[in-house]
Protein backbone atom coordinates (compact mmCIF):
# COMPACT_ATOMS: atom_id res chain seq x y z
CA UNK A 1 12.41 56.45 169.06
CA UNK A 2 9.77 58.94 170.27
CA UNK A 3 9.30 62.33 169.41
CA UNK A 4 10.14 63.54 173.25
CA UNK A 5 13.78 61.59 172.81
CA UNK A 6 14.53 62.62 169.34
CA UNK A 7 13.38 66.67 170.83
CA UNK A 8 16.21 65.66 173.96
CA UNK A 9 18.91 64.45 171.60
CA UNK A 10 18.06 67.29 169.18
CA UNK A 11 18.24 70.16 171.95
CA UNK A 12 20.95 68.27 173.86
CA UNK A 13 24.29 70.44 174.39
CA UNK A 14 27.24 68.70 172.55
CA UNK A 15 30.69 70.72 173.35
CA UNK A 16 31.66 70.00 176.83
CA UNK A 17 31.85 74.12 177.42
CA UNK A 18 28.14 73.97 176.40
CA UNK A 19 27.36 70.85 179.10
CA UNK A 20 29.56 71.94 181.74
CA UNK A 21 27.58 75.75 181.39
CA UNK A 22 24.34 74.34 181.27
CA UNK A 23 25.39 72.45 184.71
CA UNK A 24 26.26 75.46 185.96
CA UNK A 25 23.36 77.19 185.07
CA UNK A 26 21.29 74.46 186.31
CA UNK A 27 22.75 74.46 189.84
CA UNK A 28 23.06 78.37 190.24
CA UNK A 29 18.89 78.65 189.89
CA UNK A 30 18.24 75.39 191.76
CA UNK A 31 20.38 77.09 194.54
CA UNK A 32 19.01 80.33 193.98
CA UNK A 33 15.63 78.79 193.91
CA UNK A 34 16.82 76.49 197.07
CA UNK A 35 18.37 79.56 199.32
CA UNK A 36 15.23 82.20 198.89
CA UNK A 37 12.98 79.60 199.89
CA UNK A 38 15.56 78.77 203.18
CA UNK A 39 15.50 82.89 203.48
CA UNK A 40 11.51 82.87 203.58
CA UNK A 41 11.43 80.18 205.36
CA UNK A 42 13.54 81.75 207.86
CA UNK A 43 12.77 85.55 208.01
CA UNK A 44 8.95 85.47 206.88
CA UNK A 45 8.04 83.84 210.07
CA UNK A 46 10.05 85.69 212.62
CA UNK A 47 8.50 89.06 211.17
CA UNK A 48 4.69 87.34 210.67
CA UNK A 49 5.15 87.15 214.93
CA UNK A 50 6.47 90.44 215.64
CA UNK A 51 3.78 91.72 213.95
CA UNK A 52 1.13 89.54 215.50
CA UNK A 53 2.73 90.65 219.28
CA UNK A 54 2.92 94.59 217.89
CA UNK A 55 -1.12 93.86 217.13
CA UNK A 56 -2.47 91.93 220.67
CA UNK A 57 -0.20 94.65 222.46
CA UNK A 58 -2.58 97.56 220.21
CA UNK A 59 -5.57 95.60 220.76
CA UNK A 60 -4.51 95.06 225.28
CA UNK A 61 -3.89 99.11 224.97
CA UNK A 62 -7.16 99.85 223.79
CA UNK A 63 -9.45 97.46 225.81
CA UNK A 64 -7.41 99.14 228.90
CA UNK A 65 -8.23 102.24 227.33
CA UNK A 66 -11.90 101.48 226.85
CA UNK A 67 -11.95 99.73 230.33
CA UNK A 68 -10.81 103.45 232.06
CA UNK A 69 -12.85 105.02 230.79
CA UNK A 70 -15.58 102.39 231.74
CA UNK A 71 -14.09 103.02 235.54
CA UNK A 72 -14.37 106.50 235.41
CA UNK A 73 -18.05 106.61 234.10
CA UNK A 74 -17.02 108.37 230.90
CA UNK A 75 -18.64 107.63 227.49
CA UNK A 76 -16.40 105.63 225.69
CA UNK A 77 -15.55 108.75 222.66
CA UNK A 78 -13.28 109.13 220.22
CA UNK A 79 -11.19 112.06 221.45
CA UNK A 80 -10.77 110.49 224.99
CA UNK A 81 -9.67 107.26 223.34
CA UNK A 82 -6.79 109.03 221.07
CA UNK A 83 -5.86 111.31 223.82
CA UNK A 84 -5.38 107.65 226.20
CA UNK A 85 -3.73 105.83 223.23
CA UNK A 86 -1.68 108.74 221.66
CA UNK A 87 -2.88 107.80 218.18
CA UNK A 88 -5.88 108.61 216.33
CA UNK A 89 -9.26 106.54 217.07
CA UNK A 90 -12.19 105.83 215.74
CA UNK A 91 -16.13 105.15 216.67
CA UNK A 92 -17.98 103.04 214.81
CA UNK A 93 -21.49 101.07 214.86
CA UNK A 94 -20.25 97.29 215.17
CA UNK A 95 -21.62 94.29 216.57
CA UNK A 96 -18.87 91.92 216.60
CA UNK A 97 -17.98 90.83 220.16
CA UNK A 98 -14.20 90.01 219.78
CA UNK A 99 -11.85 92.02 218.77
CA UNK A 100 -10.93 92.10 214.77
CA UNK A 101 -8.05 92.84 212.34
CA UNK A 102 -8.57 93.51 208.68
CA UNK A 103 -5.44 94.20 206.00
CA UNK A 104 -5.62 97.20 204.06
CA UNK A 105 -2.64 97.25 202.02
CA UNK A 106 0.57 98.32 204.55
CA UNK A 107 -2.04 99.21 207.22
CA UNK A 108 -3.96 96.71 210.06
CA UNK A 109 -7.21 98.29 210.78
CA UNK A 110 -7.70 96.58 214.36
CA UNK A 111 -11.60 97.04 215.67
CA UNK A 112 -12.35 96.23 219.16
CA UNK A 113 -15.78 96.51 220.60
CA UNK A 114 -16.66 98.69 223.72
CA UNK A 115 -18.55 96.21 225.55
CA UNK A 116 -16.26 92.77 224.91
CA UNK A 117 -18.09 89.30 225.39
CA UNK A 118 -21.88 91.58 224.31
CA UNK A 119 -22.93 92.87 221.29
CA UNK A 120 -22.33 96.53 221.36
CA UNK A 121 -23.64 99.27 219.17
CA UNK A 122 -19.99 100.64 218.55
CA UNK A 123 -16.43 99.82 218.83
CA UNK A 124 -13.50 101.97 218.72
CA UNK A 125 -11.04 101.18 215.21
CA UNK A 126 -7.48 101.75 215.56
CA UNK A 127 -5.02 102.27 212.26
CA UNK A 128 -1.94 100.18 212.86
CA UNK A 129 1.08 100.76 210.26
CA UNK A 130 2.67 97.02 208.85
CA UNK A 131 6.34 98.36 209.09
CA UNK A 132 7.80 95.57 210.17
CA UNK A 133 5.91 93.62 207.60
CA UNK A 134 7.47 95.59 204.81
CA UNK A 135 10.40 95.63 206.47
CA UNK A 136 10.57 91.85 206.53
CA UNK A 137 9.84 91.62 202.98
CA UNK A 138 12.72 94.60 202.22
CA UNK A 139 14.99 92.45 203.97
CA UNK A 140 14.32 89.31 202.37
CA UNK A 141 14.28 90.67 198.98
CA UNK A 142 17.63 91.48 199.59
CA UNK A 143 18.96 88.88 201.53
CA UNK A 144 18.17 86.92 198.50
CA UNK A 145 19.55 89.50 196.08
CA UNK A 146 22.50 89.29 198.11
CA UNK A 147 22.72 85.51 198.04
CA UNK A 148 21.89 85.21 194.46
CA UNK A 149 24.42 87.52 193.27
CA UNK A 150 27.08 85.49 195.97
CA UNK A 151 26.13 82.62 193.61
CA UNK A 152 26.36 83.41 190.38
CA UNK A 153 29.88 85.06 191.21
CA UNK A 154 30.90 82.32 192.59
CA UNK A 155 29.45 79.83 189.59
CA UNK A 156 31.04 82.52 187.36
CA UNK A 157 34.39 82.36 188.86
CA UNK A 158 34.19 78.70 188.40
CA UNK A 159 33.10 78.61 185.22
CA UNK A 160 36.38 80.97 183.82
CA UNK A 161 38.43 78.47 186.29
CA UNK A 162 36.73 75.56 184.66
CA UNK A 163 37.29 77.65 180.82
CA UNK A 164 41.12 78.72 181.88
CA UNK A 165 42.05 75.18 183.58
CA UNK A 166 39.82 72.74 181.41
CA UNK A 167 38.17 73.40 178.45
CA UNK A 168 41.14 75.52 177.19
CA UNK A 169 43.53 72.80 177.16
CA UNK A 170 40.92 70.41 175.73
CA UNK A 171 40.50 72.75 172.80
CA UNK A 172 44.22 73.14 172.18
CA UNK A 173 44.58 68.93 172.04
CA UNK A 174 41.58 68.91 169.73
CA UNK A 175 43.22 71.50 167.51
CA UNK A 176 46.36 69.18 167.65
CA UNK A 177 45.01 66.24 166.80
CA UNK A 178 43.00 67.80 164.04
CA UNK A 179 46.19 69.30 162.57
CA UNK A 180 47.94 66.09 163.01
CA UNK A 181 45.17 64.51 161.32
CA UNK A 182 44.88 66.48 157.97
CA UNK A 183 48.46 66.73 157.77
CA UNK A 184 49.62 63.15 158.27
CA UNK A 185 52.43 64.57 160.29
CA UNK A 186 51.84 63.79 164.84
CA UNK A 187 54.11 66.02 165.87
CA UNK A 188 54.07 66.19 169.57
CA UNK A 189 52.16 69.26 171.15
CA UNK A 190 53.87 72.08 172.42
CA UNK A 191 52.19 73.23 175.94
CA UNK A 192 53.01 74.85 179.33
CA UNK A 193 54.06 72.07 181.90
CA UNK A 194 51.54 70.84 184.10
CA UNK A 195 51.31 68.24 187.36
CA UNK A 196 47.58 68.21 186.82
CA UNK A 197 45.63 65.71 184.87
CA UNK A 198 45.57 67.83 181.98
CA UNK A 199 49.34 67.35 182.50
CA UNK A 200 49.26 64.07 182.45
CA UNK A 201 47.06 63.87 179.05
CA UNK A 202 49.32 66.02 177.26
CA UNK A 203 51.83 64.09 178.10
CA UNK A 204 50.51 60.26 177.66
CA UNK A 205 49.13 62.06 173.99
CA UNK A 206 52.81 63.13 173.35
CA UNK A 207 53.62 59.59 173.99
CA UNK A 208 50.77 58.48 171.66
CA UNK A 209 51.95 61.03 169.16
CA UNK A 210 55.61 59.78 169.40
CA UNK A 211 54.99 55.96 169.02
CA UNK A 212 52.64 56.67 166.00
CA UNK A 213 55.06 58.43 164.10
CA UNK A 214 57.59 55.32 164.89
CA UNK A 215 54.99 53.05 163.86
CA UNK A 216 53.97 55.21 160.51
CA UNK A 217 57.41 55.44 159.60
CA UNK A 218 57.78 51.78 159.98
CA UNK A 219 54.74 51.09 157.98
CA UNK A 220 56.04 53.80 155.28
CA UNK A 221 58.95 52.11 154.96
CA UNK A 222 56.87 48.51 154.77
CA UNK A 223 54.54 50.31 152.27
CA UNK A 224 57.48 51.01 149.97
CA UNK A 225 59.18 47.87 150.09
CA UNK A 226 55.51 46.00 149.10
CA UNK A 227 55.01 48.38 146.79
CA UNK A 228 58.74 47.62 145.34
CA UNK A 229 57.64 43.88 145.72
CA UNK A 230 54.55 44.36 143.95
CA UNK A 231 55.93 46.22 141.32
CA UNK A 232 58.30 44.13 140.78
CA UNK A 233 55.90 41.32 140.40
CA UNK A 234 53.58 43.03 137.93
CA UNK A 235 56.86 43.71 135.90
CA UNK A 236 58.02 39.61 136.21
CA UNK A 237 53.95 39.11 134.95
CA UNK A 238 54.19 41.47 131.80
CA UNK A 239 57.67 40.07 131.07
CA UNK A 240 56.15 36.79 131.38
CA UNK A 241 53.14 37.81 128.62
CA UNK A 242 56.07 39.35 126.41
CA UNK A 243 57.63 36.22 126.33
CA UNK A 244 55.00 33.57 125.83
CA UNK A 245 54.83 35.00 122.42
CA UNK A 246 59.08 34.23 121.76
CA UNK A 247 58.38 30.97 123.63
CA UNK A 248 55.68 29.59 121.35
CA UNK A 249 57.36 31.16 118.02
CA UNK A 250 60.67 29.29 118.64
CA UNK A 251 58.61 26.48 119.89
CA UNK A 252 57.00 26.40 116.58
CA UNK A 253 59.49 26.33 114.44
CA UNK A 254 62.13 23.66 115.60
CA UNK A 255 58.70 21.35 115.38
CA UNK A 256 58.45 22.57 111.83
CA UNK A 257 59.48 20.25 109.16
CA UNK A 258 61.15 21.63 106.08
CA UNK A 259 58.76 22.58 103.14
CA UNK A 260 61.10 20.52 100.56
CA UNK A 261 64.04 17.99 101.17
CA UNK A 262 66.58 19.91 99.98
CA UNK A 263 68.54 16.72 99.10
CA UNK A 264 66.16 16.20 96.45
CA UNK A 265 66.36 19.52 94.96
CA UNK A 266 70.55 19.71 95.05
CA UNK A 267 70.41 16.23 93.00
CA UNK A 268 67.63 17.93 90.82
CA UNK A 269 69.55 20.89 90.37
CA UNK A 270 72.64 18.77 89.63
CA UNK A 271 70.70 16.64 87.11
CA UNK A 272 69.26 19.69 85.27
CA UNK A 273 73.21 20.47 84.83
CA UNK A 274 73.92 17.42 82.29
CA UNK A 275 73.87 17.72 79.10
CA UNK A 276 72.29 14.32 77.53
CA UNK A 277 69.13 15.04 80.18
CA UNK A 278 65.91 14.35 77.87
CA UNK A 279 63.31 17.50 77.60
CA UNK A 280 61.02 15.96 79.48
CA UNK A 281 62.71 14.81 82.22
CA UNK A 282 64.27 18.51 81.96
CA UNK A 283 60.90 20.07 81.95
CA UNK A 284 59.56 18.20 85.06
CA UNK A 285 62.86 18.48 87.04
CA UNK A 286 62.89 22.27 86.54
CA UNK A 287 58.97 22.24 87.43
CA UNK A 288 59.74 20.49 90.60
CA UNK A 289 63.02 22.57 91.31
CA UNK A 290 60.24 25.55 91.02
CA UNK A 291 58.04 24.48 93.93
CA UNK A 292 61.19 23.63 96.00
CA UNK A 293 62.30 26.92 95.58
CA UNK A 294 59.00 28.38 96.31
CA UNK A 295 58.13 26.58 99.08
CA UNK A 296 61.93 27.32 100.35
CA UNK A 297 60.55 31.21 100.33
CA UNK A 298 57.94 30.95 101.34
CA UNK A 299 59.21 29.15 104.62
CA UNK A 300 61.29 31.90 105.01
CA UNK A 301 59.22 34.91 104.60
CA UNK A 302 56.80 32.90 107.11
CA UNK A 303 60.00 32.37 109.48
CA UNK A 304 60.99 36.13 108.70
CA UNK A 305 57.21 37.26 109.83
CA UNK A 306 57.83 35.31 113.27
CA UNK A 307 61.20 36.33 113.66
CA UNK A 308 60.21 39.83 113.84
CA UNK A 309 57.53 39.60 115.68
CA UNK A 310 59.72 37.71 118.31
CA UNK A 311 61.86 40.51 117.98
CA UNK A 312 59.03 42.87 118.43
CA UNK A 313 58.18 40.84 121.24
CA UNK A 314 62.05 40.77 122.96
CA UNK A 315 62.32 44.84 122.25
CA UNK A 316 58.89 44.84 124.35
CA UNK A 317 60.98 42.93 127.36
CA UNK A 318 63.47 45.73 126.93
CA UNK A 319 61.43 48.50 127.23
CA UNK A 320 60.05 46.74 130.17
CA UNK A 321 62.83 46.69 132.16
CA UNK A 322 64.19 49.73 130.62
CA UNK A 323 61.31 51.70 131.90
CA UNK A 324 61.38 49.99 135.33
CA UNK A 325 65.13 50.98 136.15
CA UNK A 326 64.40 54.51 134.94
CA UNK A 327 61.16 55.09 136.89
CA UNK A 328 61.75 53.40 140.08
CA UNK A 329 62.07 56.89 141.68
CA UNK A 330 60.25 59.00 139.48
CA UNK A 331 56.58 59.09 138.04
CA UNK A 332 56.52 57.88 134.34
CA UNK A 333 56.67 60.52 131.60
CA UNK A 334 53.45 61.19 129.36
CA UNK A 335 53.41 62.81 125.60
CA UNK A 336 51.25 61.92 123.04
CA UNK A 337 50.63 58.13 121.67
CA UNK A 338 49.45 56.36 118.97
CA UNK A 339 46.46 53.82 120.23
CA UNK A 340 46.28 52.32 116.99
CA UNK A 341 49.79 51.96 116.68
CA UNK A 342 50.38 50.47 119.91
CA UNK A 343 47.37 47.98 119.30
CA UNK A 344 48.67 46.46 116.11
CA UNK A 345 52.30 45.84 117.81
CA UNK A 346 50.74 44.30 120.97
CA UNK A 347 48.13 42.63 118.42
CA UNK A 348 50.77 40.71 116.65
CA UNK A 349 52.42 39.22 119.76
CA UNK A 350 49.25 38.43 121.10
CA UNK A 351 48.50 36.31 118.22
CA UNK A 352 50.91 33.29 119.85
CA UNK A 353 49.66 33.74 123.68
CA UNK A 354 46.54 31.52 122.72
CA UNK A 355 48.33 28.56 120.94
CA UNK A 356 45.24 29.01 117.93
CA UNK A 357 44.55 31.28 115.64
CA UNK A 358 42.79 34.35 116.05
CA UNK A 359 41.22 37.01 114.06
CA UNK A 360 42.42 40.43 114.56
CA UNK A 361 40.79 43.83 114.03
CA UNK A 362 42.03 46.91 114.97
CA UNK A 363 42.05 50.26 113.25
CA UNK A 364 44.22 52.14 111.11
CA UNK A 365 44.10 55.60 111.36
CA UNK A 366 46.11 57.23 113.90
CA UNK A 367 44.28 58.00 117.45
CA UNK A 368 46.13 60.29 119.96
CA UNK A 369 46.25 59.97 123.72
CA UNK A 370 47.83 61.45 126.27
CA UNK A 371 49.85 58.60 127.78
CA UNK A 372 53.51 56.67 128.33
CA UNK A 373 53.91 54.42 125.87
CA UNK A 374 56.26 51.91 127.62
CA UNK A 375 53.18 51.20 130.26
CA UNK A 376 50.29 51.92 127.83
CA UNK A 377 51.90 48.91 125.46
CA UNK A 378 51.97 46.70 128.62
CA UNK A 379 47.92 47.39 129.74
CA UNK A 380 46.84 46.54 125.81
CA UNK A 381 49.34 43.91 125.95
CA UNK A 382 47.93 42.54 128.77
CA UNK A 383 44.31 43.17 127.62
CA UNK A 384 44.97 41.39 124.61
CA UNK A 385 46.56 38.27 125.89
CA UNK A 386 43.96 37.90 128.23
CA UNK A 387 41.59 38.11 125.78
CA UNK A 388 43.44 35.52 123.53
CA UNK A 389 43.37 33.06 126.55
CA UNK A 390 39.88 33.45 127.27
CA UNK A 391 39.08 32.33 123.57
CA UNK A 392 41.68 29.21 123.94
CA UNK A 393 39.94 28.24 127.37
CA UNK A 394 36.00 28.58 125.71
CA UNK A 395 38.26 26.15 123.17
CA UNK A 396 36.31 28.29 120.68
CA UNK A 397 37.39 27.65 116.64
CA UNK A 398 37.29 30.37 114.89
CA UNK A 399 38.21 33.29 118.00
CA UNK A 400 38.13 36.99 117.04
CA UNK A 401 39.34 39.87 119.11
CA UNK A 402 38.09 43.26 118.07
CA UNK A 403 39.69 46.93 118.69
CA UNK A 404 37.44 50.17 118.28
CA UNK A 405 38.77 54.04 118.78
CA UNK A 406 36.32 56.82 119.75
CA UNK A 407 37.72 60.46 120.50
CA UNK A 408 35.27 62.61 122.21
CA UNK A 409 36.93 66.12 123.04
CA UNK A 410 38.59 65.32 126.50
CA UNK A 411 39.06 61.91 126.12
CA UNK A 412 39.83 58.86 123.73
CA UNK A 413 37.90 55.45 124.86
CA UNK A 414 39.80 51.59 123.16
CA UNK A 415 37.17 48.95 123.56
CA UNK A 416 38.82 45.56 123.25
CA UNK A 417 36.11 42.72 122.87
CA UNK A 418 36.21 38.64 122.32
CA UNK A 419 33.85 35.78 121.76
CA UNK A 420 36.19 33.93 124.77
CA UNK A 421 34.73 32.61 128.01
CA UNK A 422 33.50 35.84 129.45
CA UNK A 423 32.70 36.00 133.13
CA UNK A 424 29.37 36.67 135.55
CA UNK A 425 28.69 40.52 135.91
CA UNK A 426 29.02 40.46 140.02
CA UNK A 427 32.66 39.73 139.12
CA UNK A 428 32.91 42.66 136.86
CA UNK A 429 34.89 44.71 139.89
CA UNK A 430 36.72 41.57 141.65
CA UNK A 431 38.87 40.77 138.50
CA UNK A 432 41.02 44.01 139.18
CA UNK A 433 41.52 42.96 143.23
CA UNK A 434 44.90 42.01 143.48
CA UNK A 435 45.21 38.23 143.18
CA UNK A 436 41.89 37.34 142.22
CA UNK A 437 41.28 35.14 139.06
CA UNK A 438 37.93 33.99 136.90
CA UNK A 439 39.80 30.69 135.51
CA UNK A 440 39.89 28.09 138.05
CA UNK A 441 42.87 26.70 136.83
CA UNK A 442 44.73 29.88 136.63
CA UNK A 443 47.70 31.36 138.98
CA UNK A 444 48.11 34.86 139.39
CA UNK A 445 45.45 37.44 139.36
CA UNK A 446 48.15 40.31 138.56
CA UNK A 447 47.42 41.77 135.41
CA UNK A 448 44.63 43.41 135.42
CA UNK A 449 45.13 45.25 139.08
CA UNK A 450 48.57 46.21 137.80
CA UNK A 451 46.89 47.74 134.86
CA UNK A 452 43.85 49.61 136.72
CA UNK A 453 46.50 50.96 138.59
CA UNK A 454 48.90 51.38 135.74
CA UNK A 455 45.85 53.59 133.80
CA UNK A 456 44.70 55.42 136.81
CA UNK A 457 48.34 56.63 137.46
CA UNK A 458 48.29 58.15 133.71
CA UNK A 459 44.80 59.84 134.39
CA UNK A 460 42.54 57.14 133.10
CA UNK A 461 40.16 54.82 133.92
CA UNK A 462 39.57 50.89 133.37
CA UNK A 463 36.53 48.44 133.26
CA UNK A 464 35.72 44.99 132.02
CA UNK A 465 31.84 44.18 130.68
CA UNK A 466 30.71 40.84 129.88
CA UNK A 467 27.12 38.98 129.47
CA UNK A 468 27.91 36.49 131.56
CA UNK A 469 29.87 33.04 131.36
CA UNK A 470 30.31 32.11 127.66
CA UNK A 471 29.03 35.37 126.18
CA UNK A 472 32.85 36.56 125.75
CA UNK A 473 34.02 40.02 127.24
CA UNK A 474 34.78 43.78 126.77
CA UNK A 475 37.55 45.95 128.43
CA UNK A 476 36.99 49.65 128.16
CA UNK A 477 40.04 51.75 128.68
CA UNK A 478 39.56 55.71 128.23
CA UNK A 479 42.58 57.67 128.68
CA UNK A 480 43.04 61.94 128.50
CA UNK A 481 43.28 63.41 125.06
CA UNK A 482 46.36 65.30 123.55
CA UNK A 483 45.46 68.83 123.49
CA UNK A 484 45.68 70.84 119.37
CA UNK A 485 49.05 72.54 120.83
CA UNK A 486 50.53 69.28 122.30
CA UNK A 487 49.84 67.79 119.31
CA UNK A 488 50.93 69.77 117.23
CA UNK A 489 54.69 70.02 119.33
């Protein structure tokens, strides 16, 4: 672009008050410009001739004069030349042959010679006034004064009629639609009736107005029903992770074989009873009633350990859907929560999602945020069972999933990291887009853009790290801290 159109754009008018005055303006001096030189055109001439008759009429008058005298034999002087002419005359040494006229100012000095067609010694001057010169100009000056100011009335009438009519009901839709915009709310606009075109717009924008409330309503009530769906979805998904855990427990233990046949240790038992049973034989059945028993307790402190977490895993389903029926309506409550507490319940669930073992680490001391705890256990839940299933899909022996707590003074910051499969950094903000998924063979893509939503909803934020494919992955979730006096309720 050039410098000359970047100057035009730069300089160029933008409201259409600002265009339609520079029009205006534009076509009152063109016109003005246009009419005086019509008027000049006109007048200037018409004068110029009257003048040039009013000056061969002076100069016939005083060759007659001159020739009279000539007649009657009289020297050609200045006093008998006035008295002849009536006006003042006079003699001067010349020796032009024709007549002249010089311009002095608003007087023609007209000099004709006393001997025309010869060089003479003298010829007789004669002052002529230019008034109808001057008054040519005087009437041209303000014929064009007079036009001028005809014009710019008139463009100024216009221009309020063009204000009033025009740009007044442009600027009232404007300041409509802007309302209607920052509000969210079209209501139609209220103006005098009109069977002009302005008419018409107001009333085709009405329409506009009108339909797009229909429409917003519409997608309103669309909006809440997929945001009913989705929710509803995200709720089926963290069920879903709440039960794996249940699942794989129960699963686990009707494959479980009995530690000891308890057979064996009833007729053991029942031998160790008699009387006539030798000390040996006494000695090694009560060594092997021992283990039985042992084992026996040891299976159930094991099947204890599972049963609870199962349970801790069922209550989880109830808050779930506890919390769901309470805050369809209503935004969820937030108070001050344990992090570290909520970690180690969702930790040992999320020891079953993986079908492997998996090394744990999370801290003990207590770590307040400002949160609800129902949907904060969900988003670690889910962080954690993702985590688990990245390790089983690396098929890495040996997994570990580690939970850190840092408080600054605002905020508290959980960093969850694995050895699993990790993912490529350009996916780092996909894997929160609803639907998407890193695992090929994986269904869903739910979690995690339930629970960036989930933590921005409580005031927080949520990210995911990793150093690429096989170099596991870190979630980062930093959430408000509980104020001294909340804390302290």
């Amino acid at each position: 672009m050039t410098r000359l159109a970047r100057w035009r754009i730069a300089l160029a008018p933008r409201s259409l008050g600002a265009k339609l005055a520079l029009l205006l303006g534009g076509v009152g001096v063109g016109g003005a410009l246009a009419l005086a030189l019509l008027l000049s055109a006109v007048i200037t001439p018409g004068f110029e001739r009257i003048e040039r008759a009013a000056v061969r009429a002076q100069i016939e008058r005083t060759q007659e004069a001159i020739a009279a005298l000539r007649t009657e034999r009289q020297p050609a002087r200045a006093a008998a030349l006035s008295l002849i002419l009536g006006q003042p005359v006079t003699i001067t040494a010349s020796a032009a042959a024709q007549p002249t006229v010089v311009a002095f100012g608003d007087t023609l000095v007209i000099t004709v010679p006393l001997h025309l067609g010869t060089p003479s010694a003298g010829a007789a001057q004669v002052s002529l006034p230019r008034d109808l010169s001057i008054l040519g100009r005087r009437v041209l000056a303000l014929a064009v004064a007079g036009a001028v100011a005809l014009l710019l009335a008139v463009l100024l009438a216009l221009r309020v009629g063009v204000a009033a009519l025009v740009l007044a009901p442009l600027r009232l839709v404007e300041r409509h639609m802007t309302r209607a915009g920052r509000s969210g709310t079209p209501a139609p606009l209220v103006a005098p009736a009109r069977r002009d075109e302005i008419g018409s717009l107001v009333d085709s924008l009405n329409t506009m107005l009108r339909r797009f409330k229909d429409l917003s309503e519409q997608v309103e009530v669309q909006s809440f029903r997929l945001g009913q769906h989705e929710n509803a979805v995200a709720v089926m998904h963290n069920v879903r992770n709440a039960l794996n855990p249940i699942s794989t427990i129960l699963s686990h233990e009707l494959a479980s074989t009995p530690a000891g046949d308890r057979a064996l240790i009833d007729r053991a038992v029942a031998e160790l009873a008699e009387d006539d049973v030798p000390a040996e034989r006494r000695r090694k059945l009560a060594t092997f009633v021992a283990a039985g028993l042992a084992a026996h307790t040891s299976e159930q402190q094991a099947r204890a350990a599972s049963f609870a977490v199962g349970r801790a895993a069922l209550n989880q389903v109830l808050e779930i859907v506890g919390g769901q029926r309470q805050g369809t309506l209503e935004p969820a409550p937030l108070g001050p929560v344990d992090l570290s507490e909520v970690v180690a319940q969702n930790a040992a669930i999320a020891q079953f999602a993986g079908g492997q073992s998996i090394a744990f680490s999370f801290p003990a001391q207590p770590h307040l945020a400002r949160a609800n705890r129902v949907i904060l256990s969900q988003v670690i839940g889910n962080l954690l069972t993702n985590a688990a299933e990245a390790i089983a899909a690396a098929g890495i022996e040996g997994g570990a999933i580690t939970a850190t707590i840092a408080e600054r003074s605002n905020a508290v910051t959980l960093t969850i990291r694995d050895n699993g499969e990790g993912f490529a950094p350009k996916e780092s903000a996909a894997l929160f887009e609803r639907g998407y998924s890193s695992r090929v063979h994986k269904s869903g893509g739910l979690g995690l853009h339930w629970c960036a939503n989930a933590v921005a909803a409580m005031g927080g934020t949520l990210h995911l790290e990793s150093g690429g494919t096989g170099a596991g992955a870190c979630a980062v979730l930093t959430l408000p801290a509980v104020q001294p006096e909340a804390a302290a309720a």
